[in-house]
Protein backbone atom coordinates (compact mmCIF):
# COMPACT_ATOMS: atom_id res chain seq x y z
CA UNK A 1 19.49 18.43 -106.70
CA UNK A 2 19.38 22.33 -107.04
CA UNK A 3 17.02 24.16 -104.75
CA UNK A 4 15.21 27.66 -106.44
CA UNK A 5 16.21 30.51 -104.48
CA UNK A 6 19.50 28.52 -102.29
CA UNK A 7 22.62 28.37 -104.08
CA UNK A 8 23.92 25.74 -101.49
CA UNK A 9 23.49 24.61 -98.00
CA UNK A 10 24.20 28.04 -95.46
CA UNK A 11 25.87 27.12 -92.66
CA UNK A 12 27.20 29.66 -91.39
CA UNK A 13 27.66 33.71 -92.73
CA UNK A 14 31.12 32.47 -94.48
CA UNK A 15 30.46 29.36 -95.16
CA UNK A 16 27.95 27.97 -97.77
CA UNK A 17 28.39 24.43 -98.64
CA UNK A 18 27.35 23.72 -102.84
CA UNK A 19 24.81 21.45 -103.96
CA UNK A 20 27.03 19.68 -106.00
CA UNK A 21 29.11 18.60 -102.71
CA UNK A 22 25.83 17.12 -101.49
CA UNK A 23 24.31 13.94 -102.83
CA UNK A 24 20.83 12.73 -101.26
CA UNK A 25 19.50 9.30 -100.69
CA UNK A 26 15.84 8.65 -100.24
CA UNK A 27 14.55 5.14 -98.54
CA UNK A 28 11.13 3.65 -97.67
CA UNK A 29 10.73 4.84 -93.53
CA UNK A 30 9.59 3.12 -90.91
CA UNK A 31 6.51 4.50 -88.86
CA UNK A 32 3.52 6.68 -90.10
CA UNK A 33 2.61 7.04 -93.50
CA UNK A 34 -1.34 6.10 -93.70
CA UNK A 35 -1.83 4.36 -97.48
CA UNK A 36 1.51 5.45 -98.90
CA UNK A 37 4.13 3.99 -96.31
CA UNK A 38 4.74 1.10 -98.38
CA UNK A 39 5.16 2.97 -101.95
CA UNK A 40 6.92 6.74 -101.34
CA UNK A 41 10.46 6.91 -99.84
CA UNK A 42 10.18 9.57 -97.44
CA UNK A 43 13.19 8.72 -95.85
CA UNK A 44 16.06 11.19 -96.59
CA UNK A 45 19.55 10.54 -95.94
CA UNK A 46 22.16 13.62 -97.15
CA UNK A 47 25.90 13.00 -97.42
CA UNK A 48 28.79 15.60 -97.77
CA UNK A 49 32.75 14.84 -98.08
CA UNK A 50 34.06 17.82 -95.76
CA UNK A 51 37.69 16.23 -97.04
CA UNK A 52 37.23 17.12 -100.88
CA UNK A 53 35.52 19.96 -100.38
CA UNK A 54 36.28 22.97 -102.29
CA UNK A 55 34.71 25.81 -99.86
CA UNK A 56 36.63 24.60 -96.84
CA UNK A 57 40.11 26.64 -95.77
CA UNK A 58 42.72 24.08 -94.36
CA UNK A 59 42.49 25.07 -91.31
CA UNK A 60 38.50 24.99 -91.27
CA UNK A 61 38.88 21.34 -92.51
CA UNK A 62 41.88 20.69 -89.99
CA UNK A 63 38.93 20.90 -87.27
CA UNK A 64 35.61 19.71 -88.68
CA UNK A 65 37.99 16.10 -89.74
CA UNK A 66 39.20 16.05 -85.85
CA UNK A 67 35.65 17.25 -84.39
CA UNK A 68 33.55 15.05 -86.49
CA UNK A 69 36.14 12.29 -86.58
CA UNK A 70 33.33 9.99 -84.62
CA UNK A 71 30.57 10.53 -86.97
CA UNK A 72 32.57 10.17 -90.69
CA UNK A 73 32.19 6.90 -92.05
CA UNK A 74 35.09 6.87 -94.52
CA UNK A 75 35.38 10.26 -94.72
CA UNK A 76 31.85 11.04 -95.09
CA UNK A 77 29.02 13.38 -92.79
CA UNK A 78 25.87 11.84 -93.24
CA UNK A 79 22.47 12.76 -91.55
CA UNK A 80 18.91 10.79 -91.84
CA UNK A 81 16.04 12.51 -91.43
CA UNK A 82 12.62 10.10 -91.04
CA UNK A 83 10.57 12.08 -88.22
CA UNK A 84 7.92 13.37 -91.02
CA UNK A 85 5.57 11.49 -93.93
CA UNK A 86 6.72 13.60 -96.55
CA UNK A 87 9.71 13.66 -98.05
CA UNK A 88 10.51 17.54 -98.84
CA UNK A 89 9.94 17.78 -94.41
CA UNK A 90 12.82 15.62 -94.28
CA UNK A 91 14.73 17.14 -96.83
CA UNK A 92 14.26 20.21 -95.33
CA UNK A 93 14.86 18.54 -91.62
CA UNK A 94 18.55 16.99 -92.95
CA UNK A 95 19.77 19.90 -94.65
CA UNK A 96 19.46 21.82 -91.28
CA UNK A 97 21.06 18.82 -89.27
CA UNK A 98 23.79 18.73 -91.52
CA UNK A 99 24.36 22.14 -91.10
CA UNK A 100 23.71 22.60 -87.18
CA UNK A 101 26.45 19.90 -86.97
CA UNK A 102 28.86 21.46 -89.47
CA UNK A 103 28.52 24.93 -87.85
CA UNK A 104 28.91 23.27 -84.27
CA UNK A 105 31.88 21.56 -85.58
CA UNK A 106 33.41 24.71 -86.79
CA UNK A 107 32.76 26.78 -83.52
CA UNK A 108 35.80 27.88 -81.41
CA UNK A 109 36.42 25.31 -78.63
CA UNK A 110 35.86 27.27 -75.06
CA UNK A 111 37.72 28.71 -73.21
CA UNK A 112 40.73 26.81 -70.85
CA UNK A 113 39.13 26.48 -67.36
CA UNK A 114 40.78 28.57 -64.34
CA UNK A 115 40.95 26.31 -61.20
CA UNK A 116 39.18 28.03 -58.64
CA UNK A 117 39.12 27.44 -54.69
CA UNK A 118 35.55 28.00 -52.73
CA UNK A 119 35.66 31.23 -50.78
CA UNK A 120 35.52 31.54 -46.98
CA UNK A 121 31.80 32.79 -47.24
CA UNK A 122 30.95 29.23 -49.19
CA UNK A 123 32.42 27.55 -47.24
CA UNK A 124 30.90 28.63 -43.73
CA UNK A 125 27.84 28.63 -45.88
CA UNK A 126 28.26 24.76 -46.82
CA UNK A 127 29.33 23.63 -43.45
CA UNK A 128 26.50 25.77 -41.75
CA UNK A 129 23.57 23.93 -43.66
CA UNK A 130 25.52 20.87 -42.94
CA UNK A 131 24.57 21.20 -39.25
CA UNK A 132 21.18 22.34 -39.44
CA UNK A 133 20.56 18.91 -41.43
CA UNK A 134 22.64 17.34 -38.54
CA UNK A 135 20.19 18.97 -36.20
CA UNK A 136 17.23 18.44 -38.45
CA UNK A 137 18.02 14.50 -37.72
CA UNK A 138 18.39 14.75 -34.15
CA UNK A 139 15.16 15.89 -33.27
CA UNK A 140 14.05 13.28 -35.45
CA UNK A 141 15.71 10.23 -33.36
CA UNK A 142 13.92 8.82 -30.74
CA UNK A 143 14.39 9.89 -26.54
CA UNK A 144 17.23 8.16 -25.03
CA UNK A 145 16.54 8.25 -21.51
């Protein structure tokens, strides 16, 4: 379903996923919808095959396959979108799901992190409020006389 003015689904600067890769589903949704809930399917669902896909390097596909390895359903990416009553919100709400999660999928994974020890000044820190709480509950226990 071609959109005027979008030749496909941005996702990142590089990376522009076509509308033929795409295919929608629409659905009756649950929750507000005054008069219409029970006749217009509002209720978007879009799908994309990041296997088959032509716009995806090897390597590129390597890592969205392991990253979104959870959320494929034989093979496929889908995202629902139901939050609004019309059905061009949720369009509009899915295509950017489906590309926040591509484009996190794609990101670099962080850096390894260097084990660290406390310094001296943390620690004398630490153990000093340590026994100003310890005095702190002192004054607070009865006299023992």
């Amino acid at each position: 379903m071609p959109v005027p003015n979008r030749p496909g689904l941005r996702v990142t600067a590089s990376l522009t996923i076509p509308h033929a890769e795409l295919s929608w589903r629409f659905s009756r949704s649950s929750g507000p919808g005054g008069q219409g809930v029970n006749t217009t399917d509002s209720r978007v669902e879009l799908s994309w095959h990041p296997a088959s896909s032509r716009v995806l390097s090897p390597y590129h596909r390597e890592r969205l396959l392991d990253r979104l390895g959870a959320r494929l359903v034989d093979g496929v990416l889908t995202v629902a979108a139901s939050e609004n009553r019309e059905q061009l919100r949720n369009r509009d709400a899915a295509r950017d799901r489906l590309a926040a999660e591509v484009a996190a999928a794609l990101q670099p994974p962080p850096p390894k992190r260097r084990p660290t020890r406390p310094s001296r000044g943390s620690k004398e820190r630490r153990l000093k409020g340590k026994q100003v709480r310890t005095n702190i509950k002192q004054l607070r226990r009865p006299p023992t006389d």
